[in-house]
C-alpha atoms as a PDB file:
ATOM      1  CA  UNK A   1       0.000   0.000   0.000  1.00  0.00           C
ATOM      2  CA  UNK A   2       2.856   2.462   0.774  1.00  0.00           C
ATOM      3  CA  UNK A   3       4.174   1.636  -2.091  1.00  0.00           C
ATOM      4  CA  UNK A   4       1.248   2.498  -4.272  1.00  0.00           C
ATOM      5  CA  UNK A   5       0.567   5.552  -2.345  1.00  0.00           C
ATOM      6  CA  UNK A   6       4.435   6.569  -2.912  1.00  0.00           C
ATOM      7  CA  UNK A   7       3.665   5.807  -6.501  1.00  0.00           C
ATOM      8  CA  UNK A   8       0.718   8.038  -6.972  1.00  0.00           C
ATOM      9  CA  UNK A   9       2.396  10.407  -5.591  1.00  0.00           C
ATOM     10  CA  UNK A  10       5.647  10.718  -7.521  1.00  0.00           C
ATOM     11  CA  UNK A  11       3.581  10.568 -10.071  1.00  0.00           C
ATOM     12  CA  UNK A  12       1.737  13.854  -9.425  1.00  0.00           C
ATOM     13  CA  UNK A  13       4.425  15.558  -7.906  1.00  0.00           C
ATOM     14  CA  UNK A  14       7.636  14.615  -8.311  1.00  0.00           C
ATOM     15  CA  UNK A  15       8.417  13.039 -11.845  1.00  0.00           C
ATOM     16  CA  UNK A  16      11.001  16.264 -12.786  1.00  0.00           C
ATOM     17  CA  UNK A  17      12.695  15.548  -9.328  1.00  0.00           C
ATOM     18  CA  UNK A  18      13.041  11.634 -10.143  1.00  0.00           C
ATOM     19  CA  UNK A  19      14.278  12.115 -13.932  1.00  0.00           C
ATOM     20  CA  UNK A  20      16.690  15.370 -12.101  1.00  0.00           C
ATOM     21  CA  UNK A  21      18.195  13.346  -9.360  1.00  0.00           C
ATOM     22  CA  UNK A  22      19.000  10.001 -11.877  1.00  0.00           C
ATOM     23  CA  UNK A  23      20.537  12.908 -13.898  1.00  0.00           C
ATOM     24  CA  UNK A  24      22.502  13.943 -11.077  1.00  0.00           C
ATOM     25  CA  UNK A  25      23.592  11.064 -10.012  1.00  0.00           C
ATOM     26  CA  UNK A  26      24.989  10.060 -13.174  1.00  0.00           C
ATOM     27  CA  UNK A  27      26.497  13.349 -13.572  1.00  0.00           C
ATOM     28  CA  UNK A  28      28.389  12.107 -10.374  1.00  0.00           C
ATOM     29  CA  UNK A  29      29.206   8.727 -11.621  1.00  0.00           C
ATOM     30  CA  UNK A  30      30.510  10.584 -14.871  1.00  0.00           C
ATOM     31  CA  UNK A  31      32.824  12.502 -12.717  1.00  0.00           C
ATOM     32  CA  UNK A  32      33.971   9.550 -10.872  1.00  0.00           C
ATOM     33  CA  UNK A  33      35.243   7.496 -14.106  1.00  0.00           C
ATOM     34  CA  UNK A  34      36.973  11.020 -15.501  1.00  0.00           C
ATOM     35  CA  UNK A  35      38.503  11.063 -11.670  1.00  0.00           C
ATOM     36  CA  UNK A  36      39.525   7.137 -11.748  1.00  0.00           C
ATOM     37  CA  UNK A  37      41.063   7.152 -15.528  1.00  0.00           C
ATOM     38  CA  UNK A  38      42.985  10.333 -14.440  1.00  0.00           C
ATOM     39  CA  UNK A  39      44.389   9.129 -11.301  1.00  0.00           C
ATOM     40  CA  UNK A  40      45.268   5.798 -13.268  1.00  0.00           C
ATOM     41  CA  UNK A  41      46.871   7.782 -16.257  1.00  0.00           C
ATOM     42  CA  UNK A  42      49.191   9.942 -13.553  1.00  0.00           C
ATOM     43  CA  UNK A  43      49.605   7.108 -11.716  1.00  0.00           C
ATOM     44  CA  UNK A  44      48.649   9.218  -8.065  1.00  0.00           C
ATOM     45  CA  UNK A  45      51.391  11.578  -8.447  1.00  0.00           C
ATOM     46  CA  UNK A  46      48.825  14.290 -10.137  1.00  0.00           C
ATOM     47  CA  UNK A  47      47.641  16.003  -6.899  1.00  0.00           C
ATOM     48  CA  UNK A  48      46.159  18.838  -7.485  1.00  0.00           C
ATOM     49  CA  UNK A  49      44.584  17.204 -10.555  1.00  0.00           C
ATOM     50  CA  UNK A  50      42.615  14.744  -8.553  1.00  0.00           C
ATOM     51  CA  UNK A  51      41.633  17.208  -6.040  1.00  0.00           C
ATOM     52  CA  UNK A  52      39.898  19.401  -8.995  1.00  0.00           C
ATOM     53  CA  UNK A  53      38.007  16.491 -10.004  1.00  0.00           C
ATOM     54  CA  UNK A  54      37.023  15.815  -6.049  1.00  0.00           C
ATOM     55  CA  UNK A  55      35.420  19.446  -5.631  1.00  0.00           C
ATOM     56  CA  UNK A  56      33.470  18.708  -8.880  1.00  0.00           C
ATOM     57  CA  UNK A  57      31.816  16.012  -7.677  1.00  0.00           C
ATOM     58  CA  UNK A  58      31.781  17.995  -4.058  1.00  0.00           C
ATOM     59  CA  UNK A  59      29.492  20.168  -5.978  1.00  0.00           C
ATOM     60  CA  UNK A  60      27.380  17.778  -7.634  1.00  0.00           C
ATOM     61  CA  UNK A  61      27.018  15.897  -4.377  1.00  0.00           C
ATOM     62  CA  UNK A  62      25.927  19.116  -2.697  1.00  0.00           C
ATOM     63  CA  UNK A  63      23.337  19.785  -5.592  1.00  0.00           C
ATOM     64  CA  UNK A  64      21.986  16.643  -4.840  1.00  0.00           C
ATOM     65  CA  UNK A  65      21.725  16.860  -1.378  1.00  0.00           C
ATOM     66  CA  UNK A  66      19.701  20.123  -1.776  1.00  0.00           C
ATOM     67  CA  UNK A  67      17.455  18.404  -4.258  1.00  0.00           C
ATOM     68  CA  UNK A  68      16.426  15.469  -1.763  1.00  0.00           C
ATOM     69  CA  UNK A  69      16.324  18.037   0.708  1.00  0.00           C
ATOM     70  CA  UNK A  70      13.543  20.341  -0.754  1.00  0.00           C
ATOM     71  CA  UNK A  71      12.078  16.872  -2.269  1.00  0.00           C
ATOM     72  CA  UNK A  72       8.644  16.176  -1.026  1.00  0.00           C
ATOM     73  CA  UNK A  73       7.989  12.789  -2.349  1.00  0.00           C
ATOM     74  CA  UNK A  74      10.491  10.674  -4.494  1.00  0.00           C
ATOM     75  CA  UNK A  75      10.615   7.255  -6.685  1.00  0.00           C
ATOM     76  CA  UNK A  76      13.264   6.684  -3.499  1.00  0.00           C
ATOM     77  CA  UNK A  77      13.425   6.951  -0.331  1.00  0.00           C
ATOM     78  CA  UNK A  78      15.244   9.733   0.230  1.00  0.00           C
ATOM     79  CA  UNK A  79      17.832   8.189   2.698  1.00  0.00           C
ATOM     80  CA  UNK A  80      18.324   5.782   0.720  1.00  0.00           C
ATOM     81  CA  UNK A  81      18.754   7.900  -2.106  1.00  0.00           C
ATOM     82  CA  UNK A  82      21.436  10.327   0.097  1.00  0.00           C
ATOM     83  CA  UNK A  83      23.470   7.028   1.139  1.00  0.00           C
ATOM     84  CA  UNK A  84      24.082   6.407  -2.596  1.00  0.00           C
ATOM     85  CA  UNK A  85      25.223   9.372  -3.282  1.00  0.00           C
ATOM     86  CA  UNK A  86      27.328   9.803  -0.656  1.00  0.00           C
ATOM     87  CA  UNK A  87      29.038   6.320  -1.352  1.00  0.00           C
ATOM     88  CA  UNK A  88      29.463   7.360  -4.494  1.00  0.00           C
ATOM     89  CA  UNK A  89      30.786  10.682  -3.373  1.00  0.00           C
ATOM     90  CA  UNK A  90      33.148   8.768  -0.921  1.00  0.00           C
ATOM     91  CA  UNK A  91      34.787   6.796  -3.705  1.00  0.00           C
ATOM     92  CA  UNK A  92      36.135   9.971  -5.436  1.00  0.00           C
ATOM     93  CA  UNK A  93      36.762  11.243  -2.083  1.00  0.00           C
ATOM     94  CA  UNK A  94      38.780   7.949  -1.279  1.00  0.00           C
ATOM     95  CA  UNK A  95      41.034   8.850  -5.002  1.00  0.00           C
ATOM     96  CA  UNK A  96      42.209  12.706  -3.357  1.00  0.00           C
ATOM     97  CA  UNK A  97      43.051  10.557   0.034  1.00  0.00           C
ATOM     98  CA  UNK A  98      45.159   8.326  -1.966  1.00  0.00           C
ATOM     99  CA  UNK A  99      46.950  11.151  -4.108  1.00  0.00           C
ATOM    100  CA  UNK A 100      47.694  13.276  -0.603  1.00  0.00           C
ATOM    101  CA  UNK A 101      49.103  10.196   0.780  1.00  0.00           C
ATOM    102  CA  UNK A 102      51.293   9.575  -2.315  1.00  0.00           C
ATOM    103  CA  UNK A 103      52.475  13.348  -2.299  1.00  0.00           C
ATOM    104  CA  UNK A 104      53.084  12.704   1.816  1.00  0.00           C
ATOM    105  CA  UNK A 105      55.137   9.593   0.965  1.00  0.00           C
ATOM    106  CA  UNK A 106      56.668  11.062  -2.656  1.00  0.00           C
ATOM    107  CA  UNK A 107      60.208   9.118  -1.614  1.00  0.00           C
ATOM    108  CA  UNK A 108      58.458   6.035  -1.557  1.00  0.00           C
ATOM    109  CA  UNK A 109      55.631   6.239  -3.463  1.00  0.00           C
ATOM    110  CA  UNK A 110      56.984   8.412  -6.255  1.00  0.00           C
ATOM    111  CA  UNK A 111      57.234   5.181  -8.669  1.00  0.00           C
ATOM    112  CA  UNK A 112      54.162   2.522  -8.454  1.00  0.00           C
ATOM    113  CA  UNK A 113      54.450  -0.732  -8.281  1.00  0.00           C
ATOM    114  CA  UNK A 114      52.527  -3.253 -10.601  1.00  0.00           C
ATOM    115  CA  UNK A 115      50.723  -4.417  -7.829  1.00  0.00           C
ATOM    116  CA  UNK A 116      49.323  -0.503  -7.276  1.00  0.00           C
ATOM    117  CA  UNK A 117      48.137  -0.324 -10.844  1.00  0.00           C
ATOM    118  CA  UNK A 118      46.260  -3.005 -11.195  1.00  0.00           C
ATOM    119  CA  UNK A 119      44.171  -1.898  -8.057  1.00  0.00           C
ATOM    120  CA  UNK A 120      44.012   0.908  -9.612  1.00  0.00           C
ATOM    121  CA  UNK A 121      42.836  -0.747 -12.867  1.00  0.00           C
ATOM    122  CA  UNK A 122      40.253  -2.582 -11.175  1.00  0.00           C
ATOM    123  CA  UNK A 123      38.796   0.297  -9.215  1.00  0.00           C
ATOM    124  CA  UNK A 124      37.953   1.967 -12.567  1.00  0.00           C
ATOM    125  CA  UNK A 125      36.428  -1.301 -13.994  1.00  0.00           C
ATOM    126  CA  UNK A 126      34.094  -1.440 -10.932  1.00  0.00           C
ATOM    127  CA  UNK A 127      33.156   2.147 -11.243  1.00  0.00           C
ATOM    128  CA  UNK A 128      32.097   1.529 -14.988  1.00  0.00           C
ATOM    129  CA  UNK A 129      30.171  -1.339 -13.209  1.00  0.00           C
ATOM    130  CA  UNK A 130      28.277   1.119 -11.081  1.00  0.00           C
ATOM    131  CA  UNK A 131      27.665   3.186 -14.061  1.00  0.00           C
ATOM    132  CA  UNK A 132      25.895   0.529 -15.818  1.00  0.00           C
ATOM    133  CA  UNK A 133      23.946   0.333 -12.965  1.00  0.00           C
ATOM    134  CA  UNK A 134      23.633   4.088 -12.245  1.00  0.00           C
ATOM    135  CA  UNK A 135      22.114   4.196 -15.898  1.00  0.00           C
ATOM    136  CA  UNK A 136      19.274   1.872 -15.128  1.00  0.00           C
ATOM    137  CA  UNK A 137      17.840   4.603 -12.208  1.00  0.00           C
ATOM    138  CA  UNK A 138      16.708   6.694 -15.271  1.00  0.00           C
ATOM    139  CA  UNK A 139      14.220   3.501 -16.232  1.00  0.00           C
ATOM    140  CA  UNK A 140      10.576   3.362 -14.814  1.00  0.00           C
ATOM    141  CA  UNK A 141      11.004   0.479 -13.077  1.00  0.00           C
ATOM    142  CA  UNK A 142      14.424  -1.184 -11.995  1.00  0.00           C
ATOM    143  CA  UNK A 143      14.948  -4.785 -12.794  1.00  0.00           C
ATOM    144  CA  UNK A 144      15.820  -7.051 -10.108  1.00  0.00           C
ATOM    145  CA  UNK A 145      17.555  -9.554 -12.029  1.00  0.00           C
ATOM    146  CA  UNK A 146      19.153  -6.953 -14.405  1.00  0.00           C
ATOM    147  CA  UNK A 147      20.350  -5.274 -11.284  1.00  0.00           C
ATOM    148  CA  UNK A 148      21.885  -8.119  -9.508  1.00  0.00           C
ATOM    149  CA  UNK A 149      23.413  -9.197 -12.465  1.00  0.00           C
ATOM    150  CA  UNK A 150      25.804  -6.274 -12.978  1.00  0.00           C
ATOM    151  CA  UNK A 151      25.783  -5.780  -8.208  1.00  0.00           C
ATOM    152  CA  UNK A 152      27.321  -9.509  -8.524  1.00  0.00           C
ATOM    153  CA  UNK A 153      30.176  -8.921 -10.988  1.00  0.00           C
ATOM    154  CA  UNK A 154      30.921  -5.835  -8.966  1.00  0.00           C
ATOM    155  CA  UNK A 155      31.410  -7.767  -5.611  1.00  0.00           C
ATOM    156  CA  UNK A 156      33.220 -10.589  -7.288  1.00  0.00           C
ATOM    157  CA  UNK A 157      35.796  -7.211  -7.961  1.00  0.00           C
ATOM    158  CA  UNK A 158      35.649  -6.553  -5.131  1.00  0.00           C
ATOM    159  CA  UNK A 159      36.817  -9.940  -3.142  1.00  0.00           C
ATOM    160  CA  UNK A 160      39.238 -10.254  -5.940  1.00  0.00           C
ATOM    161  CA  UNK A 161      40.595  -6.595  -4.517  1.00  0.00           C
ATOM    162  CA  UNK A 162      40.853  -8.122  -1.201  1.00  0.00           C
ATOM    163  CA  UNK A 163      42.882 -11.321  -2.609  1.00  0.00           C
ATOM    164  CA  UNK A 164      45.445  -8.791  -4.092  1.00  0.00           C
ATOM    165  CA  UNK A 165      45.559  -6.485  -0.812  1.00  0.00           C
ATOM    166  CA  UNK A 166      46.594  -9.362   0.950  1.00  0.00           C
ATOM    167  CA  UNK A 167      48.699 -11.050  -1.369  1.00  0.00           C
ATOM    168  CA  UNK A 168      50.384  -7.452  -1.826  1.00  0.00           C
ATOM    169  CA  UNK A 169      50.816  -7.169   1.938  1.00  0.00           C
ATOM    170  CA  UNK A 170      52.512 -11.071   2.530  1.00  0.00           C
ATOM    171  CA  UNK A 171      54.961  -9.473   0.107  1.00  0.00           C
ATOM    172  CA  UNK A 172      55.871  -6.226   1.794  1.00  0.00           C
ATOM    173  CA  UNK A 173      55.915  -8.176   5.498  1.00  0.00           C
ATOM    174  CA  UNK A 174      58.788 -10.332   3.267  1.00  0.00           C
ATOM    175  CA  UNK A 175      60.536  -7.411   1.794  1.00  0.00           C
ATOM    176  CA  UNK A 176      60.579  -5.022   5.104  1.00  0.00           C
ATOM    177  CA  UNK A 177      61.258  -7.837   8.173  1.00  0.00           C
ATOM    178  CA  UNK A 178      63.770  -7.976  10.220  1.00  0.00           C
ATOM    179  CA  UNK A 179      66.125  -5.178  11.635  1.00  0.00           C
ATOM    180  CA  UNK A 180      67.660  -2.418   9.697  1.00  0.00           C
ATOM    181  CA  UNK A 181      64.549  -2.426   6.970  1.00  0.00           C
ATOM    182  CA  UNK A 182      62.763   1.202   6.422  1.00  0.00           C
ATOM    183  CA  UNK A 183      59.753   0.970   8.469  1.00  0.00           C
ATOM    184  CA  UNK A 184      58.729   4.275   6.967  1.00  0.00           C
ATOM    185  CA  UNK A 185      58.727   2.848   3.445  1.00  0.00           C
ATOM    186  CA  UNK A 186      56.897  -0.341   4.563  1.00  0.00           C
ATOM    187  CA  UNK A 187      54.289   1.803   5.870  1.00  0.00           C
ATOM    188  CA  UNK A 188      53.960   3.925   2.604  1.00  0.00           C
ATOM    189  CA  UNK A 189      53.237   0.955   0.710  1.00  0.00           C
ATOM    190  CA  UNK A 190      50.621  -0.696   3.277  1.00  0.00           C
ATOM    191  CA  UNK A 191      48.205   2.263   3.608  1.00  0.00           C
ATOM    192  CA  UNK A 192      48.402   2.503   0.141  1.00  0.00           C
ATOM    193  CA  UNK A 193      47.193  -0.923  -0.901  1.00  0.00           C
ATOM    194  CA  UNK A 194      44.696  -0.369   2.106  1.00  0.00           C
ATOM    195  CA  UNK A 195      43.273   3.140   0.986  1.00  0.00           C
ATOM    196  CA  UNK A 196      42.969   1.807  -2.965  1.00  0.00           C
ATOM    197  CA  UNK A 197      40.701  -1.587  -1.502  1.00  0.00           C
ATOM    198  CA  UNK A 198      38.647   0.985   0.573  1.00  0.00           C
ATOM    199  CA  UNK A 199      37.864   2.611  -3.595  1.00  0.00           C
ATOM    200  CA  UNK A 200      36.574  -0.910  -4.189  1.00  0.00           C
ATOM    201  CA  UNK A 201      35.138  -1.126  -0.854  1.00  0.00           C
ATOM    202  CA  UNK A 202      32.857   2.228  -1.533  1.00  0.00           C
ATOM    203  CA  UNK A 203      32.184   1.345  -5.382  1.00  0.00           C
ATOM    204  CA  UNK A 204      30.550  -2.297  -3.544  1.00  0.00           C
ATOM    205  CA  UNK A 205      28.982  -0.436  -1.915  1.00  0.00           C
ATOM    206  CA  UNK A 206      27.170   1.023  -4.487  1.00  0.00           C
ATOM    207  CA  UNK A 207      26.295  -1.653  -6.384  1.00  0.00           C
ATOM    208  CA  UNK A 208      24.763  -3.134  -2.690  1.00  0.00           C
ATOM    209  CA  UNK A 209      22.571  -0.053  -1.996  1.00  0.00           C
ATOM    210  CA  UNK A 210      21.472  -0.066  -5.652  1.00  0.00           C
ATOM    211  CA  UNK A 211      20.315  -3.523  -5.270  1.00  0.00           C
ATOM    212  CA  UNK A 212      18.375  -3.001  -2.550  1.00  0.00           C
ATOM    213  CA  UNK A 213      16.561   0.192  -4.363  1.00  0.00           C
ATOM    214  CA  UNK A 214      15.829  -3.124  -6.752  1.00  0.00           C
ATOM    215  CA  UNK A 215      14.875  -5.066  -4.139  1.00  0.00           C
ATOM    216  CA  UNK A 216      12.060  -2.286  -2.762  1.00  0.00           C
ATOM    217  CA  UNK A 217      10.359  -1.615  -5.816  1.00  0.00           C
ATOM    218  CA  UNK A 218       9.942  -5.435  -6.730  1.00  0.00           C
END
């Protein structure tokens, strides 16, 4: 009944918000691939770069706050509707923590390893993931299966992230044991790998709340 009542409503009221904060939120998304295939391309050593792209999406995120804000009825509940955005918000967010941390740790970090790139890699596939799913918020009606489809392949990602972080970190406990090693340059590396898994962490996260937007309109 709530649902039909939510329906009816949206329907009178609120169709230009809906179609406005899909828009939005895509807008966002948009940002967040231009953000991940720049940070890839410089490799993190781009600061100030990164941090443009961040305050873009700042400003998109704060656009669609406002929007849900001033929203009187929407296709989505509305705090279900902020948490998306803001997980999407936090994986651009998570890209400037990364490229600080590089420029804090330039003697160390100033050359990436393999292993850093192909997080990196794989943090912009599962963004493109979201996107695909991001897309399907501008349909009338989401599609479960459709939706779980593309939420699945984004989680397998994401364990696979996890399987590198800790394969990544068996290494460095091997290459910086034992006295006289540079703990400073062992603890570069680890926050590193730990702060690019939190991207995929977020982007999971995304895919998760979107199924679940799936899940209530079923």
């Amino acid at each position: 009944m709530r649902k039909t009542v939510q329906g009816m409503l949206a329907t009178m009221f609120g169709p230009s918000r809906n179609d406005r904060y899909a828009q939005l939120l895509k807008d966002l998304s948009d940002v967040g691939i231009e953000c991940a295939r720049f940070f890839r391309k410089t490799e993190g050593q781009d600061k100030q770069g990164v941090i443009d792209l961040e305050h873009k999406a700042d400003r998109i995120a704060d656009e669609i706050h406002e929007l849900l804000d001033n929203a009187f009825i929407m296709r989505f509940d509305i705090p279900d509707a902020m948490r998306l955005t803001d997980e999407m918000d936090d994986v651009i967010d998570g890209m400037r923590k990364i490229v600080l941390h590089v420029d804090a740790y330039k003697i160390y970090l100033g050359k990436m390893r393999p292993e850093a790139l192909e997080l990196m890699d794989l943090g912009t596939e599962m963004l493109l993931e979201v996107a695909k799913l991001i897309d399907m918020l501008a349909q009338p009606r989401l599609i479960l299966a459709d939706v779980r489809a593309v939420a699945n392949r984004i989680d397998e990602m994401e364990s696979q992230a996890d399987s590198m972080v800790a394969a990544h970190e068996r290494k460095l406990v091997d290459e910086f044991a034992g006295p006289g090693k540079d703990v400073l340059g062992f603890i570069a590396w680890h926050q590193l790998f730990h702060l690019l898994e939190q991207i995929t962490d977020d982007a999971n996260h995304c895919g998760s709340l979107i199924v679940s937007l799936a899940r209530k309109e079923a």
